[in-house]
C-alpha atoms as a PDB file:
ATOM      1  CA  UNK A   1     123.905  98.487 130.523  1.00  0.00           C
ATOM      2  CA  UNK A   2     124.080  99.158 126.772  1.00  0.00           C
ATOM      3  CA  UNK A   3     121.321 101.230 125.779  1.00  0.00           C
ATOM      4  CA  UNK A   4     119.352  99.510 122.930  1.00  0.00           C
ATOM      5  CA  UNK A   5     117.782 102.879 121.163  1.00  0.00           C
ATOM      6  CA  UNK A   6     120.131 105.612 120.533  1.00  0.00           C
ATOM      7  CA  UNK A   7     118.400 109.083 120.360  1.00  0.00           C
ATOM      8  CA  UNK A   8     120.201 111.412 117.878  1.00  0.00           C
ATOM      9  CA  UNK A   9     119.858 115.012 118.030  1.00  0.00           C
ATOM     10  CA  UNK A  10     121.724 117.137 116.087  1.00  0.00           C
ATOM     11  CA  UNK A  11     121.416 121.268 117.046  1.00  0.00           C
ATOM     12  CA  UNK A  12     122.704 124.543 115.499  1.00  0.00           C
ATOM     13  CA  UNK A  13     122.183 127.498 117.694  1.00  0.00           C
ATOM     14  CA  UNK A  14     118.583 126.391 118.972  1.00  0.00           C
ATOM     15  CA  UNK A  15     118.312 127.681 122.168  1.00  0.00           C
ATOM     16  CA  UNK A  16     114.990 128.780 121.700  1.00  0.00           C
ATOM     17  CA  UNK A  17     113.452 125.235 121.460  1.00  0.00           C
ATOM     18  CA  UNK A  18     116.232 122.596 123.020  1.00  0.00           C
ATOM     19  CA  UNK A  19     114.913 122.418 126.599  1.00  0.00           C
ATOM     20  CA  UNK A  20     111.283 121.611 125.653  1.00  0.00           C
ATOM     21  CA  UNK A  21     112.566 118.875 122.743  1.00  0.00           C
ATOM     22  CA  UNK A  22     115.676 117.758 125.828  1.00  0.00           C
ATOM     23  CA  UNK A  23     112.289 116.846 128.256  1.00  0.00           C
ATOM     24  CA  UNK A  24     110.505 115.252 125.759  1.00  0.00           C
ATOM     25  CA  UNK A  25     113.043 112.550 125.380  1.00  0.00           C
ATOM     26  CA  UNK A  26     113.660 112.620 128.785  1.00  0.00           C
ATOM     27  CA  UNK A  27     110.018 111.867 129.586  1.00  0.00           C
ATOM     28  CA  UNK A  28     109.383 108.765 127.486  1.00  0.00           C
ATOM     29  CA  UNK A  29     107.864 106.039 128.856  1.00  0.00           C
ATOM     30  CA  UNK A  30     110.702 103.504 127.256  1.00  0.00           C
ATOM     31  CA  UNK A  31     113.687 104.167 129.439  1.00  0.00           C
ATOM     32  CA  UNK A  32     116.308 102.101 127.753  1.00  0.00           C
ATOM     33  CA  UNK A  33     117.692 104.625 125.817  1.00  0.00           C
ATOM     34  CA  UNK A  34     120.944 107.382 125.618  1.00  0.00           C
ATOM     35  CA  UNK A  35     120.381 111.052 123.675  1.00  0.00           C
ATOM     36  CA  UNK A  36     123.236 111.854 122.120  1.00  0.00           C
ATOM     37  CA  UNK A  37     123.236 115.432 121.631  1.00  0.00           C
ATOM     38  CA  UNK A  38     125.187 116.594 118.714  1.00  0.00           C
ATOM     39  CA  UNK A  39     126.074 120.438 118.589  1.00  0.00           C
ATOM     40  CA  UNK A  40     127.301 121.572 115.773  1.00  0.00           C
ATOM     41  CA  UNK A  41     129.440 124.713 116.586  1.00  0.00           C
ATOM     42  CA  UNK A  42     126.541 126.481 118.443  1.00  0.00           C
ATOM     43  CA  UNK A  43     127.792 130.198 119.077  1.00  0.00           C
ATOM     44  CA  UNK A  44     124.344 130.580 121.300  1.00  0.00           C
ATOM     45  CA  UNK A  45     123.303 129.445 124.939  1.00  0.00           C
ATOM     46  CA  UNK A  46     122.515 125.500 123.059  1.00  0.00           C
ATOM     47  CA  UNK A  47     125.624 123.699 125.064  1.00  0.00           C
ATOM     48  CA  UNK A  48     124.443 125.701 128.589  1.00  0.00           C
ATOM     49  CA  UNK A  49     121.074 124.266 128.018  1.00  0.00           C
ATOM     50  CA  UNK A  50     121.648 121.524 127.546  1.00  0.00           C
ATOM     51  CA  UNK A  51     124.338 121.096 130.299  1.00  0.00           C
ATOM     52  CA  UNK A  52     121.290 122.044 132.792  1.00  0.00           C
ATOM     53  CA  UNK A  53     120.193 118.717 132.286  1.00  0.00           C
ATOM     54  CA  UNK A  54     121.227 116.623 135.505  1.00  0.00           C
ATOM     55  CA  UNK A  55     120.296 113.347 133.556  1.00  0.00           C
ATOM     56  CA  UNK A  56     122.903 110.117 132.708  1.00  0.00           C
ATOM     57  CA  UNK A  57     121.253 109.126 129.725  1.00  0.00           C
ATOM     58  CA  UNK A  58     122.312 112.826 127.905  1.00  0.00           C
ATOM     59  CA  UNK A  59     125.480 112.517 126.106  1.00  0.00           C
ATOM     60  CA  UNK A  60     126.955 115.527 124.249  1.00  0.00           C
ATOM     61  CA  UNK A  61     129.362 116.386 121.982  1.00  0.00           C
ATOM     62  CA  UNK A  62     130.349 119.529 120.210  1.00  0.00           C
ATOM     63  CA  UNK A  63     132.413 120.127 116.851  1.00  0.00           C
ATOM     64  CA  UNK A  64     134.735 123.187 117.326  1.00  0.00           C
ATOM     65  CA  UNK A  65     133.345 124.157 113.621  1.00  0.00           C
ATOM     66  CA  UNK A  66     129.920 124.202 111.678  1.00  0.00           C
ATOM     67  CA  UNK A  67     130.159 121.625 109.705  1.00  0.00           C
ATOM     68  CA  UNK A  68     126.421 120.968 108.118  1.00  0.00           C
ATOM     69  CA  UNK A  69     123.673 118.780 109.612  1.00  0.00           C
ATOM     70  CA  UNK A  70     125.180 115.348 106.828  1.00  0.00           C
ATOM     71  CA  UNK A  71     128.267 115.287 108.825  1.00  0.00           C
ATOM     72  CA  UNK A  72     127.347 115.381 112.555  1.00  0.00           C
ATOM     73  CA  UNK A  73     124.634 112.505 111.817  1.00  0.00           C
ATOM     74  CA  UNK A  74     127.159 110.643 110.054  1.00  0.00           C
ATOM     75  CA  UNK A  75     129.275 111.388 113.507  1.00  0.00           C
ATOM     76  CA  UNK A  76     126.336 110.917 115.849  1.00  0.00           C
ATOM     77  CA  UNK A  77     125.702 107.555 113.748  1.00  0.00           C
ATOM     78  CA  UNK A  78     129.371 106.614 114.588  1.00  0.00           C
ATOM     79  CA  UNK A  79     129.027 107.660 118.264  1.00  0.00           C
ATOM     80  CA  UNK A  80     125.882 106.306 118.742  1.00  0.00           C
ATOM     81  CA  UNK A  81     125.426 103.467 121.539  1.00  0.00           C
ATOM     82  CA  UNK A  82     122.613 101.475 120.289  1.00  0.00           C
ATOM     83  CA  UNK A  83     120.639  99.254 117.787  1.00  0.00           C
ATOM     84  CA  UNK A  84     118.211 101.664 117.024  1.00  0.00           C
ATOM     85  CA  UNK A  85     118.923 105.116 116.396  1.00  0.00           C
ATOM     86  CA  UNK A  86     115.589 107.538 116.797  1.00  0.00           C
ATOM     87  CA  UNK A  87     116.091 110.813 115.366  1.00  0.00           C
ATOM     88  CA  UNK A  88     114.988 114.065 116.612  1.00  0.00           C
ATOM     89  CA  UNK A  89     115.311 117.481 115.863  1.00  0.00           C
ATOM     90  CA  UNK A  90     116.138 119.921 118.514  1.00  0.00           C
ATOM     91  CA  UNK A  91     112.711 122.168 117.698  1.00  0.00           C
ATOM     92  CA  UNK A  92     110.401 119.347 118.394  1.00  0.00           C
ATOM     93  CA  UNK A  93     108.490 117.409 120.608  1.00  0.00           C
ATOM     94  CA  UNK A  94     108.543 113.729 120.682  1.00  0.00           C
ATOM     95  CA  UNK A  95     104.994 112.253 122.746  1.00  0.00           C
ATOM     96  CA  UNK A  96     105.666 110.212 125.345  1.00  0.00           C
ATOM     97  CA  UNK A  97     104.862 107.209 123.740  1.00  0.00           C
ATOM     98  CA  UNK A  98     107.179 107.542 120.716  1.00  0.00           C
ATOM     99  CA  UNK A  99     110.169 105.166 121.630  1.00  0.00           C
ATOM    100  CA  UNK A 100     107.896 102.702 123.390  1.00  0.00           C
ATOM    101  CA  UNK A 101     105.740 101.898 119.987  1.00  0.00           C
ATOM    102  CA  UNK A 102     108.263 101.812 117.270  1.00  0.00           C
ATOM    103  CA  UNK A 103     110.665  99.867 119.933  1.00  0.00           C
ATOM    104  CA  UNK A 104     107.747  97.268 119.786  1.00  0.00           C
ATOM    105  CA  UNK A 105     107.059  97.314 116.155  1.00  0.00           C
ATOM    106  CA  UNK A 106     110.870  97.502 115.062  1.00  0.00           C
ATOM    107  CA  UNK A 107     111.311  94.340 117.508  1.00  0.00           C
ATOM    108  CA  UNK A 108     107.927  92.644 115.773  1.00  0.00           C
ATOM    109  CA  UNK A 109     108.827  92.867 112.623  1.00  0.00           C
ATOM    110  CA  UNK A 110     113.263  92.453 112.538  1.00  0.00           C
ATOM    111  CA  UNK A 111     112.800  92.718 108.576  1.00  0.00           C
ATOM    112  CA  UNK A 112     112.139  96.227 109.086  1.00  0.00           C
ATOM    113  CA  UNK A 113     114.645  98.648 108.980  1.00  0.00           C
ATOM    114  CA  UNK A 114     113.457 102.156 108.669  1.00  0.00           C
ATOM    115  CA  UNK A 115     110.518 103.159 110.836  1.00  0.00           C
ATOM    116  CA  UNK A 116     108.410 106.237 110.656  1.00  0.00           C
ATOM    117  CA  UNK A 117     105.035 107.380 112.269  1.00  0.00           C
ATOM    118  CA  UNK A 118     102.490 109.958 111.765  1.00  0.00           C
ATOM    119  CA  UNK A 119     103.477 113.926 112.907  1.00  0.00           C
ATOM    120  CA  UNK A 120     100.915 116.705 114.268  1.00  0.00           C
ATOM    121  CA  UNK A 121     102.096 120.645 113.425  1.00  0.00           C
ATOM    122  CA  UNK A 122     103.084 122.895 116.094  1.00  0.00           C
ATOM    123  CA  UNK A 123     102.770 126.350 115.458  1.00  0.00           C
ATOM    124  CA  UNK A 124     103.113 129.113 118.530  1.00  0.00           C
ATOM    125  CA  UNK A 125     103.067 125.999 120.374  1.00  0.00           C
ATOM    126  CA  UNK A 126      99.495 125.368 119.448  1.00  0.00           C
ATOM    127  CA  UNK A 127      98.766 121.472 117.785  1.00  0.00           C
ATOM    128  CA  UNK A 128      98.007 122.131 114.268  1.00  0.00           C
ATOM    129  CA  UNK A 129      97.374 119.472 111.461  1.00  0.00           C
ATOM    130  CA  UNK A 130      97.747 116.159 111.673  1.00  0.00           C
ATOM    131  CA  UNK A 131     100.060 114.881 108.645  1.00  0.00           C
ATOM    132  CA  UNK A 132      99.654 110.781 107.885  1.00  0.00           C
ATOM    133  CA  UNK A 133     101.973 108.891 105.865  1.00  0.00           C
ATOM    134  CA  UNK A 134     101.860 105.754 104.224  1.00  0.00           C
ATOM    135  CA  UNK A 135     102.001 102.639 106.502  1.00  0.00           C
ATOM    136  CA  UNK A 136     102.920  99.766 104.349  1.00  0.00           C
ATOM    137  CA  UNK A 137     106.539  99.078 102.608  1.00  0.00           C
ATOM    138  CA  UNK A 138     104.766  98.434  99.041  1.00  0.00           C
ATOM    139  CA  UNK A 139     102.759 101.658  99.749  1.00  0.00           C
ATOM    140  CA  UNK A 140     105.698 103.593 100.550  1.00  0.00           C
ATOM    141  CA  UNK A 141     108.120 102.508  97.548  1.00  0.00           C
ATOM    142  CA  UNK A 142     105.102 103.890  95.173  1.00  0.00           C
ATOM    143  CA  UNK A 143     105.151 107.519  97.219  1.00  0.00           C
ATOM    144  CA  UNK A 144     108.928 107.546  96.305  1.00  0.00           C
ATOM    145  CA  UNK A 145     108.700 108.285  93.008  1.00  0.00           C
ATOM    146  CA  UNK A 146     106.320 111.533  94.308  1.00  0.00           C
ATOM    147  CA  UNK A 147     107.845 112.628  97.700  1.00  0.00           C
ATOM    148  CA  UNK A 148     109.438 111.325 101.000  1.00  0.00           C
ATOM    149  CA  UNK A 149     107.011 109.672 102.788  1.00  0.00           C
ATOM    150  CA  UNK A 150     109.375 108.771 105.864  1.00  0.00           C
ATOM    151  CA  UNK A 151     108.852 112.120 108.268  1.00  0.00           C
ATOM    152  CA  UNK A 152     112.727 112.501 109.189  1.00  0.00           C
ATOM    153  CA  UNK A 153     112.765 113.876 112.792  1.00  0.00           C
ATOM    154  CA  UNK A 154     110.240 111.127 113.687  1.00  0.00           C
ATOM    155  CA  UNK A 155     111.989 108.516 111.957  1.00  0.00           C
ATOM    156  CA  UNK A 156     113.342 104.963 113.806  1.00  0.00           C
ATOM    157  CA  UNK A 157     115.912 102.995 112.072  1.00  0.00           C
ATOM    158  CA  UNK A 158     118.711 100.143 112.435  1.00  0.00           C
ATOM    159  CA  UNK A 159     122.400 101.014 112.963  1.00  0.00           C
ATOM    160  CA  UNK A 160     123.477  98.348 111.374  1.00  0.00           C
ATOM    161  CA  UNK A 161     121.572  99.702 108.190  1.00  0.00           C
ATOM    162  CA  UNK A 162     123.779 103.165 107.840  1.00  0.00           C
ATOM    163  CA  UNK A 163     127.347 102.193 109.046  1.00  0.00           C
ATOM    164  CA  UNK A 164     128.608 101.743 105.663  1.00  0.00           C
ATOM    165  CA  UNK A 165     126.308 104.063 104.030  1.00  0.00           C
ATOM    166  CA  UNK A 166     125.555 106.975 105.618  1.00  0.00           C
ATOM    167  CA  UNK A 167     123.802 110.393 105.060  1.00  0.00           C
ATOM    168  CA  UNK A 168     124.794 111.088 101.615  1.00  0.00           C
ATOM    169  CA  UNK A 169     127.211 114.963 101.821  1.00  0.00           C
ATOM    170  CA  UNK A 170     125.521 116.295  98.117  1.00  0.00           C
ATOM    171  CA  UNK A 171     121.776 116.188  99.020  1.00  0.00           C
ATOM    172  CA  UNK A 172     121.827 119.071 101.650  1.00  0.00           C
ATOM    173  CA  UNK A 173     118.622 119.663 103.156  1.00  0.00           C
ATOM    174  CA  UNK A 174     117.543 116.395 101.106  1.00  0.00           C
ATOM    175  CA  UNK A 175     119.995 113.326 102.835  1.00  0.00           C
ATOM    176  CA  UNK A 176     117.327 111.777 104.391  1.00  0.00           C
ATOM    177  CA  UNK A 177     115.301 111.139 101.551  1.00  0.00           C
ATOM    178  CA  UNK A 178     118.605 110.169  99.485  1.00  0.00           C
ATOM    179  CA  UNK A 179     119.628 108.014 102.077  1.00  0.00           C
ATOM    180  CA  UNK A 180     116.374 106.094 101.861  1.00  0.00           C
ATOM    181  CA  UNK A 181     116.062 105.443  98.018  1.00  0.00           C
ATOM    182  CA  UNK A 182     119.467 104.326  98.388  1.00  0.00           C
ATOM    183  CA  UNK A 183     118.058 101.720 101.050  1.00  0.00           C
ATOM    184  CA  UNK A 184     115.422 100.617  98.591  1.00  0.00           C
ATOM    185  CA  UNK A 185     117.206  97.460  97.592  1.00  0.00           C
ATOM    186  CA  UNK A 186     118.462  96.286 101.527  1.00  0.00           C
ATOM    187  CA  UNK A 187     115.323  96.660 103.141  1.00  0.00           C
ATOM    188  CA  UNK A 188     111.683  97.049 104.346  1.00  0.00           C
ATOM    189  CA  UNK A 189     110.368 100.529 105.710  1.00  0.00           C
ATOM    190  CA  UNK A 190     107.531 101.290 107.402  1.00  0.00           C
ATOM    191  CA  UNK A 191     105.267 103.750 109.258  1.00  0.00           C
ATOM    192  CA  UNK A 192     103.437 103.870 112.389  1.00  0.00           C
ATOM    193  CA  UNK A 193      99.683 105.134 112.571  1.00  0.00           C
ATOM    194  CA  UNK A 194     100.168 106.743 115.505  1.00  0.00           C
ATOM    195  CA  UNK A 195     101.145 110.370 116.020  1.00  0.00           C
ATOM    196  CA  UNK A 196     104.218 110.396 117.685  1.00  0.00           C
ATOM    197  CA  UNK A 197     105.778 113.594 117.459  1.00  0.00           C
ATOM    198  CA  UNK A 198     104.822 117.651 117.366  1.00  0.00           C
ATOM    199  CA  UNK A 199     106.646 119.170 114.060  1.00  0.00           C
ATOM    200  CA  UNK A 200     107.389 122.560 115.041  1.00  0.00           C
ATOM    201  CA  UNK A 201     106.563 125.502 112.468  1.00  0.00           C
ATOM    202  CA  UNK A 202     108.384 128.163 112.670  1.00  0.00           C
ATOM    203  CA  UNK A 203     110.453 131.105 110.306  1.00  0.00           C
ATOM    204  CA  UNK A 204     113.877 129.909 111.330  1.00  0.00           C
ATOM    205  CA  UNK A 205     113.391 126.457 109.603  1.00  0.00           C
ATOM    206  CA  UNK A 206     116.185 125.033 107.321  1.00  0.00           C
ATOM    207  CA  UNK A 207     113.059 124.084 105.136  1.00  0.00           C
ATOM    208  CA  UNK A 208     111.922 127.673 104.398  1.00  0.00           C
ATOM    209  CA  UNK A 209     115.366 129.523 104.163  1.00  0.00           C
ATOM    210  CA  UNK A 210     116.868 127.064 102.167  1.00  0.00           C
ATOM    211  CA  UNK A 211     113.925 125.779 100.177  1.00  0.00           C
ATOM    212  CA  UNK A 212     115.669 126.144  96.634  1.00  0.00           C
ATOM    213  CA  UNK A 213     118.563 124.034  97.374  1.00  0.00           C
ATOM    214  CA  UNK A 214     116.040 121.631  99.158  1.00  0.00           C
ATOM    215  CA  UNK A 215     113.634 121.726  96.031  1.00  0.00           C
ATOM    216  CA  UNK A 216     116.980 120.883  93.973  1.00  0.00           C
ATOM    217  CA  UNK A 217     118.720 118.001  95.645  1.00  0.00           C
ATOM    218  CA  UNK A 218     114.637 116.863  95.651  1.00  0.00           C
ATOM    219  CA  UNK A 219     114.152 116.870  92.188  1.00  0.00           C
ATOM    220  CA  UNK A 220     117.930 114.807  91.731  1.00  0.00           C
ATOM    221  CA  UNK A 221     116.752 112.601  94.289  1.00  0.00           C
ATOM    222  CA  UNK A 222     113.183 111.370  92.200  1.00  0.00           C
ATOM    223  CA  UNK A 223     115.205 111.328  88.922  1.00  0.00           C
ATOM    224  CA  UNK A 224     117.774 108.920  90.323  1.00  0.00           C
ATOM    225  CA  UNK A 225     114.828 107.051  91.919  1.00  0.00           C
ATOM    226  CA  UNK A 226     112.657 106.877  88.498  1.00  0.00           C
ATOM    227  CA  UNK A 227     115.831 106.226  86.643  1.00  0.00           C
ATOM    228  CA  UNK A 228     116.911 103.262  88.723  1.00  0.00           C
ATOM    229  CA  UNK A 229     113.561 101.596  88.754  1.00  0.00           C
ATOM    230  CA  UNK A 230     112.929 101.852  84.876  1.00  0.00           C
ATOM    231  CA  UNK A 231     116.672 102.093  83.247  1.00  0.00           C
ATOM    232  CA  UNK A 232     116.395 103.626  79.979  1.00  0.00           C
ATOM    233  CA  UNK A 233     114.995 106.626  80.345  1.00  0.00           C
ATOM    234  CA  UNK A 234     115.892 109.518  78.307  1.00  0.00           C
ATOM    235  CA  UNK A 235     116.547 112.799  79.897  1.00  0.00           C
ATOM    236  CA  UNK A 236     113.620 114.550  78.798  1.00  0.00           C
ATOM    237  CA  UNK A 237     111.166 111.895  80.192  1.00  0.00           C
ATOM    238  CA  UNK A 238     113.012 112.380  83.600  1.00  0.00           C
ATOM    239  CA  UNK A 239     112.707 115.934  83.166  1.00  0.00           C
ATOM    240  CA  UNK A 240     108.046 115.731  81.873  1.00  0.00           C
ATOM    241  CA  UNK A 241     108.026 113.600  85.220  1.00  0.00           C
ATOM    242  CA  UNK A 242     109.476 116.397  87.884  1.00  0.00           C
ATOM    243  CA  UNK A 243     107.598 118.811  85.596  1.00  0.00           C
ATOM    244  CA  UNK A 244     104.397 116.852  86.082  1.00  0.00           C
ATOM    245  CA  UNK A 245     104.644 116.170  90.004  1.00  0.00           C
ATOM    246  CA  UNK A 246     106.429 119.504  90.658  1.00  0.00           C
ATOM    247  CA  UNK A 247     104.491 121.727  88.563  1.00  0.00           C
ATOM    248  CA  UNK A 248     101.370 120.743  86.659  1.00  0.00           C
ATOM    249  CA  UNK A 249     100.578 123.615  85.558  1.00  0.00           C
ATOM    250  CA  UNK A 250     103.790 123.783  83.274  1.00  0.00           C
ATOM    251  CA  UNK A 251     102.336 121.072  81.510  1.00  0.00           C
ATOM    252  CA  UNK A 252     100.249 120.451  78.330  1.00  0.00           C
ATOM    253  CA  UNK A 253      97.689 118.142  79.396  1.00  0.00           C
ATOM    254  CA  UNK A 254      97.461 115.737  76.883  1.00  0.00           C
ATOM    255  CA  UNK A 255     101.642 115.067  77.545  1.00  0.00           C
ATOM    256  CA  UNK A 256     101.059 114.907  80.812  1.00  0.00           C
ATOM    257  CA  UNK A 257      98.519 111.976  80.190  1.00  0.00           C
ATOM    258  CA  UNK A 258     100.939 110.121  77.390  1.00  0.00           C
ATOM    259  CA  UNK A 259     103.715 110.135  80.115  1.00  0.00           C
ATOM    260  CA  UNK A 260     101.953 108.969  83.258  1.00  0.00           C
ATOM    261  CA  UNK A 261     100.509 106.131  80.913  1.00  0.00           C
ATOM    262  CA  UNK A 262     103.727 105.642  79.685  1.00  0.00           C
ATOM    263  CA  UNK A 263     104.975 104.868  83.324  1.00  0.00           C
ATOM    264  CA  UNK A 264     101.806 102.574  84.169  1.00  0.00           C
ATOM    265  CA  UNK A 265     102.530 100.321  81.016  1.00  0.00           C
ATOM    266  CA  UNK A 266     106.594 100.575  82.156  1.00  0.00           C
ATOM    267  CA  UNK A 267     105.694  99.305  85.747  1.00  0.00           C
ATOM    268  CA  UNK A 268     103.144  96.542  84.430  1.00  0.00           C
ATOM    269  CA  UNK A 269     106.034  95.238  81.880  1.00  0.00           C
ATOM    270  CA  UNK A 270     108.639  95.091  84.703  1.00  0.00           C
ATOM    271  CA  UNK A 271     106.420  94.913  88.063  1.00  0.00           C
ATOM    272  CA  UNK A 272     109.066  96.442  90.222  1.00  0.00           C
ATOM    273  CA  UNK A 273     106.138  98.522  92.026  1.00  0.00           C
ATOM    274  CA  UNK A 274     102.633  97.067  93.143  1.00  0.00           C
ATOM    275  CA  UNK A 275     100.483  98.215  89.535  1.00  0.00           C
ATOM    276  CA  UNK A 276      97.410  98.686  91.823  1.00  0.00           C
ATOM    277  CA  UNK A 277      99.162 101.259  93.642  1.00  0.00           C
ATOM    278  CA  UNK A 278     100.840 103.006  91.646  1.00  0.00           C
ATOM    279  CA  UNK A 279      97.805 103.228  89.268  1.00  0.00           C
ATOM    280  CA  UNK A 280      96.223 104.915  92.365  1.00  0.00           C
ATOM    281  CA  UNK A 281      98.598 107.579  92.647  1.00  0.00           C
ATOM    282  CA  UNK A 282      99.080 107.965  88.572  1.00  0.00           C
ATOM    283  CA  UNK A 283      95.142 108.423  88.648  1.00  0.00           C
ATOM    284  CA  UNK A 284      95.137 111.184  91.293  1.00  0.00           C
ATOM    285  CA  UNK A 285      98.606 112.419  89.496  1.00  0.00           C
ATOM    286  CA  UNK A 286      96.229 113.421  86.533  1.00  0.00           C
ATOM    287  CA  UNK A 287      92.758 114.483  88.500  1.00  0.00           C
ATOM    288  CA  UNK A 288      95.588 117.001  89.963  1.00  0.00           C
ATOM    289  CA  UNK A 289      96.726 118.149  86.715  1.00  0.00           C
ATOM    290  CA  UNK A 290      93.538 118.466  84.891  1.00  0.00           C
ATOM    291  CA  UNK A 291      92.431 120.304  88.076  1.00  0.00           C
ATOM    292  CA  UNK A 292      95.184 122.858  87.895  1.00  0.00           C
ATOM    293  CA  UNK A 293      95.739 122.946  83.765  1.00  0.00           C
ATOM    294  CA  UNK A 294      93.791 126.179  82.126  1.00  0.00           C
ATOM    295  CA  UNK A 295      91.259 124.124  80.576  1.00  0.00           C
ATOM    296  CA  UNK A 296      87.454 124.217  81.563  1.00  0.00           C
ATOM    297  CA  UNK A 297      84.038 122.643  80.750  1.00  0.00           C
ATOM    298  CA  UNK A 298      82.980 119.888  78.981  1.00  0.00           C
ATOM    299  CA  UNK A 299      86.123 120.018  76.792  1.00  0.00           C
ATOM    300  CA  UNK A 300      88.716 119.554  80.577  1.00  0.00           C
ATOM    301  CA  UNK A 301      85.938 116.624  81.326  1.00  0.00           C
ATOM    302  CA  UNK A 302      86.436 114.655  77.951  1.00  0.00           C
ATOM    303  CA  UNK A 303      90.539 115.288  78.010  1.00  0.00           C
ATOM    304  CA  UNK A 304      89.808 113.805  81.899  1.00  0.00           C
ATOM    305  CA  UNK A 305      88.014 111.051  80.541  1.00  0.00           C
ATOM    306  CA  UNK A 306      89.854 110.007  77.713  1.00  0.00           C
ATOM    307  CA  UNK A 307      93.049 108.767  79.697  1.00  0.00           C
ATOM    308  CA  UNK A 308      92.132 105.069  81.499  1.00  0.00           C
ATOM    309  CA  UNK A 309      93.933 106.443  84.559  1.00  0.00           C
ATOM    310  CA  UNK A 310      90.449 109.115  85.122  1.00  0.00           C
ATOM    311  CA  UNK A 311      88.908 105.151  86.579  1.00  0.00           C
ATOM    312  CA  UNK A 312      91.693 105.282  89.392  1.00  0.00           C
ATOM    313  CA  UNK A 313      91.590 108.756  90.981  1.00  0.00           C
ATOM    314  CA  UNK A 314      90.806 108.277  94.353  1.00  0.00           C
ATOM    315  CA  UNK A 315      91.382 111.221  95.393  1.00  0.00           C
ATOM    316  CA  UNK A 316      89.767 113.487  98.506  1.00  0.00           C
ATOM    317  CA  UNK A 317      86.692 115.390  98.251  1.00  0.00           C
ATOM    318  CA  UNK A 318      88.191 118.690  98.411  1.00  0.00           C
ATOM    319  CA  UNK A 319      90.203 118.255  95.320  1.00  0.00           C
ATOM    320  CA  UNK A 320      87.612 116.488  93.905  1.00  0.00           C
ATOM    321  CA  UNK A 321      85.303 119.341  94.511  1.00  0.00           C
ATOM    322  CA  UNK A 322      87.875 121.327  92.863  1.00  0.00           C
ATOM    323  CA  UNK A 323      87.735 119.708  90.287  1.00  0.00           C
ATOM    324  CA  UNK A 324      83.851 119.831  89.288  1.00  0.00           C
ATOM    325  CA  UNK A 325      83.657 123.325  89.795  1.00  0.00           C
ATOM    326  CA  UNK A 326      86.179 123.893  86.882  1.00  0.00           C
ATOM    327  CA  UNK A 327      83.527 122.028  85.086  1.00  0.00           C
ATOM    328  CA  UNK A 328      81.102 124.386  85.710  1.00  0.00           C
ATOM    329  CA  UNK A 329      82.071 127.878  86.680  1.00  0.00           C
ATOM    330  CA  UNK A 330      83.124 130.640  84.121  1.00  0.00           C
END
């Protein structure tokens, strides 16, 4: 029988965590599935591991070379058996439930085509933070323009989807959120409330080593974003805007303000993203800047005040607490 959820998981040399993230796929609670195992030139003990495994549903292939994580999706996506593909990185753990809910919700809702969920950290195999994501597509389109909301190794989408358009080779260490702006237009995504998976934290991560390039091809990805939802733009805006979410501290507060009312007014003339929430996220956008600017007192407080967007921060009480005591300390 053809499997209807293909699990994809790409590995480099990871012996140290492939037999734990192996049995967590293995012991889901949906059983109509393959894991296609994806090594990509492994010089270490990865292919031994995972030939351990006495289990049917394990297929694996390895590439003679190393040729980066965009290609051996793009293969795995070619290789891969079923209408859903599930990825999952060979360093974490997947909870037993994970295929079994977003199975259910991706076959509820057949408009959706990229599913995420909520993670939990894992550090020295102890759970660590729980990290939530926006649930809703509208939600998720406004956290674009900001970050990738769509947690990649927990992440559920169709095949159909990414058989013409792949993981994009130029956004290393960035294709998944590339890949999913480039979606925007062909279809709905989503997350899951649950936790289903344990992100493991650890100093051989792609993310740390390579966090320049990934910073980079991040910054790209938002400009392209920004730029195709408000043509226009002129480089400089594009530039204030990464400047502003990146790295508030860079800039003067009253052009931070001119530009994220700029790009309320911009949205509420074209209406491309819900106005509600985006003014939501432009309010915090400044609470966070004011926060971190060099400003303090009364004077920070009536620069806060001034800008409409002060009437939509809804932001937690920590920063908000941060916030007041810049008011009021020396």
């Amino acid at each position: 029988m053809q499997p209807l959820v293909t699990v994809l998981m790409p590995v480099y040399n990871g012996e140290e965590h492939l037999a734990p993230a192996i049995e967590s796929i293995l012991g889901q609670t949906y059983s109509n599935f393959e894991l296609l195992i994806m090594d990509d030139g492994s010089t270490d003990r990865s292919g031994n591991i995972v030939r351990s495994f006495r289990d049917q549903r394990i297929r694996y292939r390895k590439s003679e070379t190393n040729q980066g994580i965009e290609q051996t999706l793009n293969e795995g996506i070619r290789l891969a058996s079923g209408t859903f593909i599930a990825r999952m990185d060979a360093d974490d753990i997947s909870l037993p439930q994970r295929l079994a809910l977003q199975v259910t919700y991706m076959e509820r809702y057949p408009e959706t085509g990229v599913l995420g969920g909520a993670i939990r950290h894992l550090k020295q195999n102890k759970p660590g933070k729980i990290v939530t994501a926006p649930l809703r597509d509208d939600e998720i389109r406004v956290h674009f323009l900001f970050h990738n909301p769509i947690f990649h190794p927990a992440v559920m989408f169709r095949k159909k989807l990414v058989e013409h358009h792949a993981y994009p080779l130029d956004y290393r260490y960035a294709e998944d959120y590339r890949l999913w702006t480039e979606l925007s237009d062909r279809t709905i995504f989503a997350n899951i409330p649950d936790i289903i998976l344990h992100y493991r934290i650890h100093p051989g991560q792609v993310t740390k080593s390579k966090s320049r390039l990934s910073e980079y091809n991040t910054d790209r990805i938002k400009a392209a974003y920004l730029s195709m939802l408000f043509p226009g733009l002129d480089q400089n805006e594009v530039a204030l805007h990464l400047d502003i979410i990146s790295r508030c501290r860079k800039v003067e507060l009253l052009t931070a303000g001119t530009w994220l009312e700029k790009l309320a007014f911009l949205n509420l003339r074209k209406q491309v993203l819900s106005h509600e929430l985006l003014l939501g996220q432009l309010g915090n956008k400044w609470l966070e800047c004011c926060r971190k600017s060099s400003l303090k007192g009364f004077h920070l407080h009536n620069i806060f005040t001034s800008s409409p967007l002060n009437r939509y921060a809804r932001s937690n009480r920590k920063n908000m607490l941060k916030y007041y005591l810049r008011l009021i300390l020396p």
